[in-house]
PDB file of N, CA and C in Angstrom:
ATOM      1  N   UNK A   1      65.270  31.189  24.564  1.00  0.00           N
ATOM      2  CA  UNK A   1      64.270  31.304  25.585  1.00  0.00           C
ATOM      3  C   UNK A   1      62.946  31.776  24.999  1.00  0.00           C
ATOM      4  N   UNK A   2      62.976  32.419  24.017  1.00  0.00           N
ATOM      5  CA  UNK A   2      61.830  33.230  23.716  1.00  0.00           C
ATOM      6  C   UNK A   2      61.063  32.395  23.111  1.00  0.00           C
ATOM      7  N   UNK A   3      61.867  31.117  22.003  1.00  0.00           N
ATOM      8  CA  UNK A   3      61.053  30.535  21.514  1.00  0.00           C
ATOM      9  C   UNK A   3      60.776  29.392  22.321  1.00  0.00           C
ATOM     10  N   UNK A   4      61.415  29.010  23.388  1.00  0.00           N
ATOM     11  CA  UNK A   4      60.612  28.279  24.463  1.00  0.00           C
ATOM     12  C   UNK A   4      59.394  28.988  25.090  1.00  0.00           C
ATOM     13  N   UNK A   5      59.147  29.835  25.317  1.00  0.00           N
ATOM     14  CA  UNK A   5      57.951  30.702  25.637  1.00  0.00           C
ATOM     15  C   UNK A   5      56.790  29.978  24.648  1.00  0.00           C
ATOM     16  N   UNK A   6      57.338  30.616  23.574  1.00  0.00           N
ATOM     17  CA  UNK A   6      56.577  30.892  21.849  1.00  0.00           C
ATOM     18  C   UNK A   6      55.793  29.769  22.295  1.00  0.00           C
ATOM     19  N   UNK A   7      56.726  28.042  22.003  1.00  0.00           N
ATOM     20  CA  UNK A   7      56.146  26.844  21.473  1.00  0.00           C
ATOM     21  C   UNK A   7      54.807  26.222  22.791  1.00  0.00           C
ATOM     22  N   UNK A   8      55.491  27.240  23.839  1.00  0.00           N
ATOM     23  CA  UNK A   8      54.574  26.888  25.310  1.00  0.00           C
ATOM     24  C   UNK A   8      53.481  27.651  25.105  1.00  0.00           C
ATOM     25  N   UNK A   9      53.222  28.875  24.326  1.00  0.00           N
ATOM     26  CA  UNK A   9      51.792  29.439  24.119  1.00  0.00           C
ATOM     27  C   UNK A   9      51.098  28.788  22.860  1.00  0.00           C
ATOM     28  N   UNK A  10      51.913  28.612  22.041  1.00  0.00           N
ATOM     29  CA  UNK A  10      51.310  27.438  20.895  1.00  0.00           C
ATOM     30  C   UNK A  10      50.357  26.411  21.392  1.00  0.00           C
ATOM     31  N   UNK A  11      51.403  25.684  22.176  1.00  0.00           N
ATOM     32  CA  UNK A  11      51.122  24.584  22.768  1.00  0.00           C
ATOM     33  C   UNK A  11      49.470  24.321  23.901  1.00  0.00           C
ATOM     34  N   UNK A  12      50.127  25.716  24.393  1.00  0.00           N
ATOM     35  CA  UNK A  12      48.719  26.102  25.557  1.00  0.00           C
ATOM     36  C   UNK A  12      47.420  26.339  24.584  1.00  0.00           C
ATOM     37  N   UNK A  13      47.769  27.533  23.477  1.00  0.00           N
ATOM     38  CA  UNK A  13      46.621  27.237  22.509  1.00  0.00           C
ATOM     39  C   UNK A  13      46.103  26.417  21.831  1.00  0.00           C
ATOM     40  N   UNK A  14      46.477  25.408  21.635  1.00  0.00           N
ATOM     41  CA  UNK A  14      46.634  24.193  20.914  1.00  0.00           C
ATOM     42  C   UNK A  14      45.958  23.028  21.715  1.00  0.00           C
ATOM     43  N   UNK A  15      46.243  22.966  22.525  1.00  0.00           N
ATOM     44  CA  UNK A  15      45.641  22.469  23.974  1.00  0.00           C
ATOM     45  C   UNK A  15      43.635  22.940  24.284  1.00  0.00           C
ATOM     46  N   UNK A  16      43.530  23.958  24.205  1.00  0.00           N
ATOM     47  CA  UNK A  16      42.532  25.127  24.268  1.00  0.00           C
ATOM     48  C   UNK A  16      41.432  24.511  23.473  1.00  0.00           C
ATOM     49  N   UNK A  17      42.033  24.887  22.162  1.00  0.00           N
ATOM     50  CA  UNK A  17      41.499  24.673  20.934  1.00  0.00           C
ATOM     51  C   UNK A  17      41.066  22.939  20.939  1.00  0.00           C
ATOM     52  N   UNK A  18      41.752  21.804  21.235  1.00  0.00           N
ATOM     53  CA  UNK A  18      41.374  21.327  21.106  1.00  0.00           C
ATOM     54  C   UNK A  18      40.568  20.489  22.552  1.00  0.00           C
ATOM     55  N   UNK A  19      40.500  21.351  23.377  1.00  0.00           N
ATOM     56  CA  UNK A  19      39.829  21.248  24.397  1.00  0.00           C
ATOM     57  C   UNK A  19      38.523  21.098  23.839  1.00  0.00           C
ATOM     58  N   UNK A  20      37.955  22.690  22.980  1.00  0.00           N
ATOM     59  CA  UNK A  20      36.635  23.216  22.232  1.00  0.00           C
ATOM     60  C   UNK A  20      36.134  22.321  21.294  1.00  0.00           C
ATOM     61  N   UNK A  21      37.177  22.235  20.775  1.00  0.00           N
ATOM     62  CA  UNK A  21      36.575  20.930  19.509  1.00  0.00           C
ATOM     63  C   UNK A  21      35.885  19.910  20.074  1.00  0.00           C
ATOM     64  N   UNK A  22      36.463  19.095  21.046  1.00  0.00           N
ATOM     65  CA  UNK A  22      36.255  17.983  22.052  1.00  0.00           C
ATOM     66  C   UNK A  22      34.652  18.350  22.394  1.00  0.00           C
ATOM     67  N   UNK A  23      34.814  19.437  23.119  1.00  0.00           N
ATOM     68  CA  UNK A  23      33.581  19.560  23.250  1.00  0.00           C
ATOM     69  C   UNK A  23      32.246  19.790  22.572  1.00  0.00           C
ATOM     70  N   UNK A  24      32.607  20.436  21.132  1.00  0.00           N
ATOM     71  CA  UNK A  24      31.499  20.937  20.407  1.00  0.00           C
ATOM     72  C   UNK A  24      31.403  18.873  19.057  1.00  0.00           C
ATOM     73  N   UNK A  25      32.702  18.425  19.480  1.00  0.00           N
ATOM     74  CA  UNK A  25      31.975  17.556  18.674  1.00  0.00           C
ATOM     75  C   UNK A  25      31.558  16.335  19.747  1.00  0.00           C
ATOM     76  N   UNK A  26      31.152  16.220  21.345  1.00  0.00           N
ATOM     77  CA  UNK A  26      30.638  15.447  21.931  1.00  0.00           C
ATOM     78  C   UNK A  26      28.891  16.225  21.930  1.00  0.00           C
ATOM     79  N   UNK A  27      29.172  17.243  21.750  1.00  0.00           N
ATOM     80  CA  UNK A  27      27.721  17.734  21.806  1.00  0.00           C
ATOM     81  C   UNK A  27      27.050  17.868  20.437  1.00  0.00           C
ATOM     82  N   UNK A  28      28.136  16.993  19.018  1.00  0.00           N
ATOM     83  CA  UNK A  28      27.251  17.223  17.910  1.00  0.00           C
ATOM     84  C   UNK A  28      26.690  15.141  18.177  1.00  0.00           C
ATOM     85  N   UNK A  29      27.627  14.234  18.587  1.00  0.00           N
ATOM     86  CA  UNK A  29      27.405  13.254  19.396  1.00  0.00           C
ATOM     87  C   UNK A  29      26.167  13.089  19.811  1.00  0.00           C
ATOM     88  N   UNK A  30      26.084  14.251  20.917  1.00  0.00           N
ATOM     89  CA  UNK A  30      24.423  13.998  21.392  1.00  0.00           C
ATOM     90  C   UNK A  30      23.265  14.032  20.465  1.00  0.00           C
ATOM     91  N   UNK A  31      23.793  15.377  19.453  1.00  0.00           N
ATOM     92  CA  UNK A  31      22.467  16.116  18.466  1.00  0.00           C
ATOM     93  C   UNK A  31      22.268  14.442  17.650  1.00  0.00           C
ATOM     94  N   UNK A  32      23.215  14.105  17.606  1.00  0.00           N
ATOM     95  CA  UNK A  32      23.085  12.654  16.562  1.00  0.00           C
ATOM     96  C   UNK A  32      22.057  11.855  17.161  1.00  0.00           C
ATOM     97  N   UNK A  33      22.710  11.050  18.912  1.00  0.00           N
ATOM     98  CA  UNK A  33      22.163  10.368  19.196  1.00  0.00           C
ATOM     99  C   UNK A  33      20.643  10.711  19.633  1.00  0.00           C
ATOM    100  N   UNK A  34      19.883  12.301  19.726  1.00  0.00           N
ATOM    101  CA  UNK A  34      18.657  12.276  19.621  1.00  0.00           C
ATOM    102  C   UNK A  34      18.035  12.011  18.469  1.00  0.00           C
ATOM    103  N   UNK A  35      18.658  12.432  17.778  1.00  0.00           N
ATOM    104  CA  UNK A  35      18.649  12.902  16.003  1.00  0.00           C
ATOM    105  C   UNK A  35      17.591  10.866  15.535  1.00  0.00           C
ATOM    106  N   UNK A  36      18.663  10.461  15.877  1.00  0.00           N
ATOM    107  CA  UNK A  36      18.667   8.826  15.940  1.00  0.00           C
ATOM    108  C   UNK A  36      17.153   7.747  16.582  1.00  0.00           C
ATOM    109  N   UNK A  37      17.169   8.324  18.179  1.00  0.00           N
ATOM    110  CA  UNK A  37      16.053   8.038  18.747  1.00  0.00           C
ATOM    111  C   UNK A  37      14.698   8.737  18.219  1.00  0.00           C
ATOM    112  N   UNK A  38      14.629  10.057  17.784  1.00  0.00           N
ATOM    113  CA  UNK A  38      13.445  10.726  17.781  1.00  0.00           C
ATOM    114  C   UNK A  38      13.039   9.616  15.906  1.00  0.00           C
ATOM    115  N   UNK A  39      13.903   9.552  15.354  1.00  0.00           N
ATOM    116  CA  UNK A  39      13.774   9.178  14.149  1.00  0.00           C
ATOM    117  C   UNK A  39      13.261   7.621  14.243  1.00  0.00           C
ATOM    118  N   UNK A  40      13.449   7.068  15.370  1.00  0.00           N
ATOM    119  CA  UNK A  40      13.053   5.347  15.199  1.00  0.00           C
ATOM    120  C   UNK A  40      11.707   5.411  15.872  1.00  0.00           C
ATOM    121  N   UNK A  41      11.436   6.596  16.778  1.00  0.00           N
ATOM    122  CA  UNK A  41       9.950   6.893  17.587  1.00  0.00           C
ATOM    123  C   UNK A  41       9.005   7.265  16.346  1.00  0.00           C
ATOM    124  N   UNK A  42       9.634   8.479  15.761  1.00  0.00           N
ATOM    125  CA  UNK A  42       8.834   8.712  14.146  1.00  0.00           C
ATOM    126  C   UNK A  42       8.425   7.689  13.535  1.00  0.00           C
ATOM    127  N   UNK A  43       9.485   6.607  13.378  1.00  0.00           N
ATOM    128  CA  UNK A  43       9.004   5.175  12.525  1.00  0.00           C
ATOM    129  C   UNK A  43       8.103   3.809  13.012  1.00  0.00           C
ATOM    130  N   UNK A  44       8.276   4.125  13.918  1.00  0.00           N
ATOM    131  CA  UNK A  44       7.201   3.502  14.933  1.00  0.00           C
ATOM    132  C   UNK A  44       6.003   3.845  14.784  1.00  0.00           C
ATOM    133  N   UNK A  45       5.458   5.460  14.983  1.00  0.00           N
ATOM    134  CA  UNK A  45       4.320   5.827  14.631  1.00  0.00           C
ATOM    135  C   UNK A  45       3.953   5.743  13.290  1.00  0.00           C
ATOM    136  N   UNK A  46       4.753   5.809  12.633  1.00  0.00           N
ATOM    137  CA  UNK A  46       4.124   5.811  10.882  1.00  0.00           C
ATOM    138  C   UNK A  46       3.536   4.108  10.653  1.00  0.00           C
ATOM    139  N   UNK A  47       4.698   3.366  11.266  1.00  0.00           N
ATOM    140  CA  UNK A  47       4.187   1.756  10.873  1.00  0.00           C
ATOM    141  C   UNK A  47       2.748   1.768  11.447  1.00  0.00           C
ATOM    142  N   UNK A  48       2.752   2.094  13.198  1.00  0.00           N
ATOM    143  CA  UNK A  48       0.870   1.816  13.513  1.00  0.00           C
ATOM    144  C   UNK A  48       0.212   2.678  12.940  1.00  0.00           C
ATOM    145  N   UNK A  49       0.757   3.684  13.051  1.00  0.00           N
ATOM    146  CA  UNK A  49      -1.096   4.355  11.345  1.00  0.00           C
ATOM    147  C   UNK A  49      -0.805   3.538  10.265  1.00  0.00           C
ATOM    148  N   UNK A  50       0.423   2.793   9.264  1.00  0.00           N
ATOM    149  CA  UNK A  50      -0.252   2.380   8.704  1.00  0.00           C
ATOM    150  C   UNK A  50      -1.002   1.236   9.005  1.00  0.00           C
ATOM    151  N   UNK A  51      -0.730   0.822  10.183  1.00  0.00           N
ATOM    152  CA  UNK A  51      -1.291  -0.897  10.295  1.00  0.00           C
ATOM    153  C   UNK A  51      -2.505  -0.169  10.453  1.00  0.00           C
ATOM    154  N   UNK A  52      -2.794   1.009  11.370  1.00  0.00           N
ATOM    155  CA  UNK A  52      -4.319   1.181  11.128  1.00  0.00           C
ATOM    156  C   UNK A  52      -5.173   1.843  10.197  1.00  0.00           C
ATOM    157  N   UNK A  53      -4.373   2.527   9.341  1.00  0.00           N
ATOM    158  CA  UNK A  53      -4.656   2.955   7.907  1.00  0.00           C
ATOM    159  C   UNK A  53      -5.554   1.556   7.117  1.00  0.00           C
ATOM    160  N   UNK A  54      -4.603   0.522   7.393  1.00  0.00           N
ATOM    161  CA  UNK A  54      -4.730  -1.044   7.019  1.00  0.00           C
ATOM    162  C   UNK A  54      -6.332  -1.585   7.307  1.00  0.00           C
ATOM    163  N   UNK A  55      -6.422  -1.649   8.272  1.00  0.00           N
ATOM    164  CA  UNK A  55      -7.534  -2.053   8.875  1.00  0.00           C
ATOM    165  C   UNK A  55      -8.738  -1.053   8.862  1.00  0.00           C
ATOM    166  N   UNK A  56      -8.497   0.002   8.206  1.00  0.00           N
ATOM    167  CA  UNK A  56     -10.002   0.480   8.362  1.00  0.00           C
ATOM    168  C   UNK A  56     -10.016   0.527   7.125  1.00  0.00           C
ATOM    169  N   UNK A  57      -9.032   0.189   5.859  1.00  0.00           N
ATOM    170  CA  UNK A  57      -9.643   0.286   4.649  1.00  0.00           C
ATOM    171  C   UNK A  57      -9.974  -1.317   4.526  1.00  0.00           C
ATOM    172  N   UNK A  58      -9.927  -2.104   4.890  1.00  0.00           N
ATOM    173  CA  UNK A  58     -10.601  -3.475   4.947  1.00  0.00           C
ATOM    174  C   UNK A  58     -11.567  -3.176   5.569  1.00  0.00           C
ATOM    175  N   UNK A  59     -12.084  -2.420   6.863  1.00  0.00           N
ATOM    176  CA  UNK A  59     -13.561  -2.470   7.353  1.00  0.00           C
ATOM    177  C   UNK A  59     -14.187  -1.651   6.669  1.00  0.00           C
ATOM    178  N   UNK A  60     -13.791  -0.691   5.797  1.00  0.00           N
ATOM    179  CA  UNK A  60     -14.256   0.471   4.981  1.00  0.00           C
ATOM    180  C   UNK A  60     -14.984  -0.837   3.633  1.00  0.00           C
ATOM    181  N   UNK A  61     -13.861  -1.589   3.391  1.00  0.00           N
ATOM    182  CA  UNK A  61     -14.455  -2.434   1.800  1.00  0.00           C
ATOM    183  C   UNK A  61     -15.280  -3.105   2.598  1.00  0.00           C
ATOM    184  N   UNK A  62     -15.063  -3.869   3.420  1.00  0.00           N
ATOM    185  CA  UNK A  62     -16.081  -5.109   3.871  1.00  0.00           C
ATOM    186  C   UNK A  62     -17.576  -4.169   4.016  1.00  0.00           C
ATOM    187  N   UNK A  63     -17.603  -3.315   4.255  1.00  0.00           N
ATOM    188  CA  UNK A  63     -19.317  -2.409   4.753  1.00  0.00           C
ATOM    189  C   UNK A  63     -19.536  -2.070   3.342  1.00  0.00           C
ATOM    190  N   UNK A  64     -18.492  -1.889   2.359  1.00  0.00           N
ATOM    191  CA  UNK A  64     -18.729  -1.819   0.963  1.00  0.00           C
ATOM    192  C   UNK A  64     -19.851  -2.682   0.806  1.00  0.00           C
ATOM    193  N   UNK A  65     -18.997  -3.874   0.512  1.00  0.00           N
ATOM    194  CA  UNK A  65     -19.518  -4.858  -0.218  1.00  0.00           C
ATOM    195  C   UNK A  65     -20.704  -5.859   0.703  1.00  0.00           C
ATOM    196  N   UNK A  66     -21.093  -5.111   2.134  1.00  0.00           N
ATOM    197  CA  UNK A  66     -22.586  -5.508   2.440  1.00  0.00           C
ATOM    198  C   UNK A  66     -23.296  -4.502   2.242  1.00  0.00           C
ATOM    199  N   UNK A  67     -23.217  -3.167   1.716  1.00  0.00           N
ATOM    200  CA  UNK A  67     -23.898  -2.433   1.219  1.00  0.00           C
ATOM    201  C   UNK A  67     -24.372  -2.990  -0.294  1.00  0.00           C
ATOM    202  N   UNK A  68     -23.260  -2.931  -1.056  1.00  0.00           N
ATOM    203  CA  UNK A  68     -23.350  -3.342  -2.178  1.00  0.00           C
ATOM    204  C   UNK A  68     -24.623  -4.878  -2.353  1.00  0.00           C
ATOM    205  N   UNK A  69     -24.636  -5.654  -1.735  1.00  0.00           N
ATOM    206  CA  UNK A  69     -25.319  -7.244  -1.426  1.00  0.00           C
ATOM    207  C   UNK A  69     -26.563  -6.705  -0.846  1.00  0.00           C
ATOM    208  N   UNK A  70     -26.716  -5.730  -0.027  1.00  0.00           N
ATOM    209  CA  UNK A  70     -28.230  -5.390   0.382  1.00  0.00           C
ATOM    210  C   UNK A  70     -28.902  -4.473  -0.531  1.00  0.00           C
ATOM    211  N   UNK A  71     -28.114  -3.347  -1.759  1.00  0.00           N
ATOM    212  CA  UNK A  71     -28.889  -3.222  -2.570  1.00  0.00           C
ATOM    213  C   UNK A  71     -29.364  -4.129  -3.998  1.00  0.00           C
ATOM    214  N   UNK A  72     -28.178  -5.300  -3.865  1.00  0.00           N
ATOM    215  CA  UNK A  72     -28.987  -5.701  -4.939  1.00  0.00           C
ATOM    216  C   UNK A  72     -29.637  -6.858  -4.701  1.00  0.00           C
ATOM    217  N   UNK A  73     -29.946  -7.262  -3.416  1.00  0.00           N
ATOM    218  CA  UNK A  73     -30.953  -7.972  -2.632  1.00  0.00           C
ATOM    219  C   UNK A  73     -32.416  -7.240  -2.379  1.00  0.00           C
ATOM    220  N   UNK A  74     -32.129  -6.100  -2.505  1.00  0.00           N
ATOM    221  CA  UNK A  74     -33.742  -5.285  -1.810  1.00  0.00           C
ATOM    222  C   UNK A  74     -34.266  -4.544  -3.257  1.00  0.00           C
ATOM    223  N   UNK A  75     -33.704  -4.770  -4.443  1.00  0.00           N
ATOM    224  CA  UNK A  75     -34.220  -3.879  -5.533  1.00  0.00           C
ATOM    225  C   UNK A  75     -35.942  -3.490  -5.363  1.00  0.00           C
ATOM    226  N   UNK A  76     -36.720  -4.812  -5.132  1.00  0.00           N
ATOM    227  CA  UNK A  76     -38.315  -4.268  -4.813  1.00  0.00           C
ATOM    228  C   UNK A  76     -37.901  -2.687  -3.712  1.00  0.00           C
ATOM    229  N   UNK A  77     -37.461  -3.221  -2.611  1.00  0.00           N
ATOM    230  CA  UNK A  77     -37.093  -2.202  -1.381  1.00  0.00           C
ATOM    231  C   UNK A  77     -36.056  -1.182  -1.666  1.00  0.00           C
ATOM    232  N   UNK A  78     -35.824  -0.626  -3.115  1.00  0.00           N
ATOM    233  CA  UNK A  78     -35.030   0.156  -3.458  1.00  0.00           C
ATOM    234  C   UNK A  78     -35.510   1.681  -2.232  1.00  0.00           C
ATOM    235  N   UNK A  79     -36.479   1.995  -2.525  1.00  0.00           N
ATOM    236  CA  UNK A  79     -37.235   3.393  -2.075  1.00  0.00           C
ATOM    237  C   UNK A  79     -36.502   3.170  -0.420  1.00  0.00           C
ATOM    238  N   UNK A  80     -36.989   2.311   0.449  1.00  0.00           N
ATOM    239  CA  UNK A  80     -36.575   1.793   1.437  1.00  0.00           C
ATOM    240  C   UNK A  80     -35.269   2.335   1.927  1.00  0.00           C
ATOM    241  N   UNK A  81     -34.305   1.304   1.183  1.00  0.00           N
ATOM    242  CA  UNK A  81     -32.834   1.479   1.260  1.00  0.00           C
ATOM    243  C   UNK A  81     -32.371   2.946   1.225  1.00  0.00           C
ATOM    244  N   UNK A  82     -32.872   3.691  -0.132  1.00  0.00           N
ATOM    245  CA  UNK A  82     -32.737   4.973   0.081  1.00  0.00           C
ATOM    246  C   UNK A  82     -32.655   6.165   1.229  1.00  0.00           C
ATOM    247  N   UNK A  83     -33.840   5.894   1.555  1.00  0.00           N
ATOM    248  CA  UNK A  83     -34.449   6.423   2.657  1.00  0.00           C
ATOM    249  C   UNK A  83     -33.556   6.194   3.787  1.00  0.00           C
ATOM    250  N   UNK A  84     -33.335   5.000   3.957  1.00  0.00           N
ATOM    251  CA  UNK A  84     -32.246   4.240   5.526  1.00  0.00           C
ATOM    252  C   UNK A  84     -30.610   4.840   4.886  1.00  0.00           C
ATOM    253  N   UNK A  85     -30.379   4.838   3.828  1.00  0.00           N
ATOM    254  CA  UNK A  85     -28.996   5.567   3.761  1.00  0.00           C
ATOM    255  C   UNK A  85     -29.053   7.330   3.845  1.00  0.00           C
ATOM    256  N   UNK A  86     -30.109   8.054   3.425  1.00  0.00           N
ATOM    257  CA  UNK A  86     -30.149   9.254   3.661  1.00  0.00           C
ATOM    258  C   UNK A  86     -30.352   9.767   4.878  1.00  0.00           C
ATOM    259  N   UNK A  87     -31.017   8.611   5.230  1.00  0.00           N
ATOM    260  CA  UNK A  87     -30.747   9.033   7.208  1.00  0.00           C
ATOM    261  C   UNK A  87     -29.902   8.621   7.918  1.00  0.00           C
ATOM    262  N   UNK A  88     -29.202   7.531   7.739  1.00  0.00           N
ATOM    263  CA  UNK A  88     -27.767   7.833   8.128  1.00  0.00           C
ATOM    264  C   UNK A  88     -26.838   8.817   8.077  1.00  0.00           C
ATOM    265  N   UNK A  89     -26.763   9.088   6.754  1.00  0.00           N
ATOM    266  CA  UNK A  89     -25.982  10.760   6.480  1.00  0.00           C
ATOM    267  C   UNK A  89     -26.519  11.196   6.919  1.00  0.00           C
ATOM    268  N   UNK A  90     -27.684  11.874   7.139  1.00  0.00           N
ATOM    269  CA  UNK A  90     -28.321  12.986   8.122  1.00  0.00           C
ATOM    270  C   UNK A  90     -27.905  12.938   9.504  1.00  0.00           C
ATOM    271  N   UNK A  91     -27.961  11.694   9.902  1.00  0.00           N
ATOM    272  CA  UNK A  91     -27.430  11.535  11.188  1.00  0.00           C
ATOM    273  C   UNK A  91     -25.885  11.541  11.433  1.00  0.00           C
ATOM    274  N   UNK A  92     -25.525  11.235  11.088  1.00  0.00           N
ATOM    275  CA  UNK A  92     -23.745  11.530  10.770  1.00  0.00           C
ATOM    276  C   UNK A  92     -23.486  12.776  11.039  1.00  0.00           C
ATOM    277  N   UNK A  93     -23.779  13.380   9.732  1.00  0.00           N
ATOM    278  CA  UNK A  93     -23.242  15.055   9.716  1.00  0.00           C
ATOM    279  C   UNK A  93     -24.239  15.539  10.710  1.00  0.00           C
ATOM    280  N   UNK A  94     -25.273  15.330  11.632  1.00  0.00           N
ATOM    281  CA  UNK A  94     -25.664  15.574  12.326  1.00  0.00           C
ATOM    282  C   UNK A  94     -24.834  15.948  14.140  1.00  0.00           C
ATOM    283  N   UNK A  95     -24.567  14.482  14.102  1.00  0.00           N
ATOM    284  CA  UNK A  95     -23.517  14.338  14.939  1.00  0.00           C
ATOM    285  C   UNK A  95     -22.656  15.118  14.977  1.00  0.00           C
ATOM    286  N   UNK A  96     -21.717  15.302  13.591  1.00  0.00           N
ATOM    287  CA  UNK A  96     -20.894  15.629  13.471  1.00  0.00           C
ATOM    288  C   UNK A  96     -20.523  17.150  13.857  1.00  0.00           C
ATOM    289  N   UNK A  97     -21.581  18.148  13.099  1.00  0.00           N
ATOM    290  CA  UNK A  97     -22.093  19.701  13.567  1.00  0.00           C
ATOM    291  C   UNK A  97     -22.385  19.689  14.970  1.00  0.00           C
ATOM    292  N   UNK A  98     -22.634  18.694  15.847  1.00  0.00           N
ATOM    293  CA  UNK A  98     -22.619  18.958  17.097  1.00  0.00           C
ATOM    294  C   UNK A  98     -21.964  18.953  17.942  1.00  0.00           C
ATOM    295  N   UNK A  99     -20.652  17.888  17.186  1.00  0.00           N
ATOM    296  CA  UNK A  99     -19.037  17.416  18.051  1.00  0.00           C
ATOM    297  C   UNK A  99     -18.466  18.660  18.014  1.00  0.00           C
ATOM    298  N   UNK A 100     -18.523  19.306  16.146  1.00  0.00           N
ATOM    299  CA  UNK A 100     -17.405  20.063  16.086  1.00  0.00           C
ATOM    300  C   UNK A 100     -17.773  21.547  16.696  1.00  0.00           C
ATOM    301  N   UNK A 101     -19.268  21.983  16.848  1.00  0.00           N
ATOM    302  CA  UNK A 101     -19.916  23.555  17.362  1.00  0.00           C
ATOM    303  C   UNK A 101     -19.646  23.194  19.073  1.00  0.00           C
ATOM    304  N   UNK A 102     -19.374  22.237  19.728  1.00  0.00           N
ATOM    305  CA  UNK A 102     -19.052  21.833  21.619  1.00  0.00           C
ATOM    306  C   UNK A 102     -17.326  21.930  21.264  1.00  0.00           C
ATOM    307  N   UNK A 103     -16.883  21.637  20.517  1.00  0.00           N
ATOM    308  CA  UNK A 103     -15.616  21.490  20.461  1.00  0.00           C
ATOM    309  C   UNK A 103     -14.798  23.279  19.775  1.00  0.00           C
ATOM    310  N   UNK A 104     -15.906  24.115  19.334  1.00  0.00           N
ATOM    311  CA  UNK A 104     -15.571  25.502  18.999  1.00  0.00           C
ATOM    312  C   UNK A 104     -15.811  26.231  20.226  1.00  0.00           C
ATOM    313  N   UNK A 105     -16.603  25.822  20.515  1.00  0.00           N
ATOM    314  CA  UNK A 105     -16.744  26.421  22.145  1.00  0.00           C
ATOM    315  C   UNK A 105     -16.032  26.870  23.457  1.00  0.00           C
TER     316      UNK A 105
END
């Protein structure tokens, strides 16, 4: 009798135990299946920055190389050119000290 008892608390523990397991490995299940989604959302965003990484270093070369064609088109108008690119930068970082001192604000 006693060890009919015994094998019935075994059993009940045994039962228990793998009640817990059940549960802690449907909830490592879930950690996966976010684990999974957050990781293909991550890869998603990396591909469109680079596609747009992509595209602004092609609009970055292309303004290159009409920069490049208007200075060695304007050499008389060197002084000129100068002048029109230093005021651009002026105006830029101009801008720019004004986005970022409204945006400290």
């Amino acid at each position: 009798m006693d060890e009919d008892k015994m094998n019935n608390l075994i059993d009940f523990e045994n039962r228990e135990r793998v009640e817990n397991l059940s549960q802690k490995v449907s909830l490592l299940k879930n950690y996966a299946i976010d684990i999974e989604q957050e990781t293909k959302r991550h890869n998603k965003l990396l591909n469109n920055m680079d596609e747009d990484f992509d595209s602004n270093f092609v609009f970055l070369k292309n303004t290159r190389n009409r920069l490049n064609r208007l200075i060695i088109s304007n050499r008389s108008n060197s002084k000129l050119t100068c002048y029109l690119a230093f005021g651009f930068c002026f105006i830029f970082f101009l801008i720019y000290f004004l986005i970022s001192s409204r945006m400290s604000s």
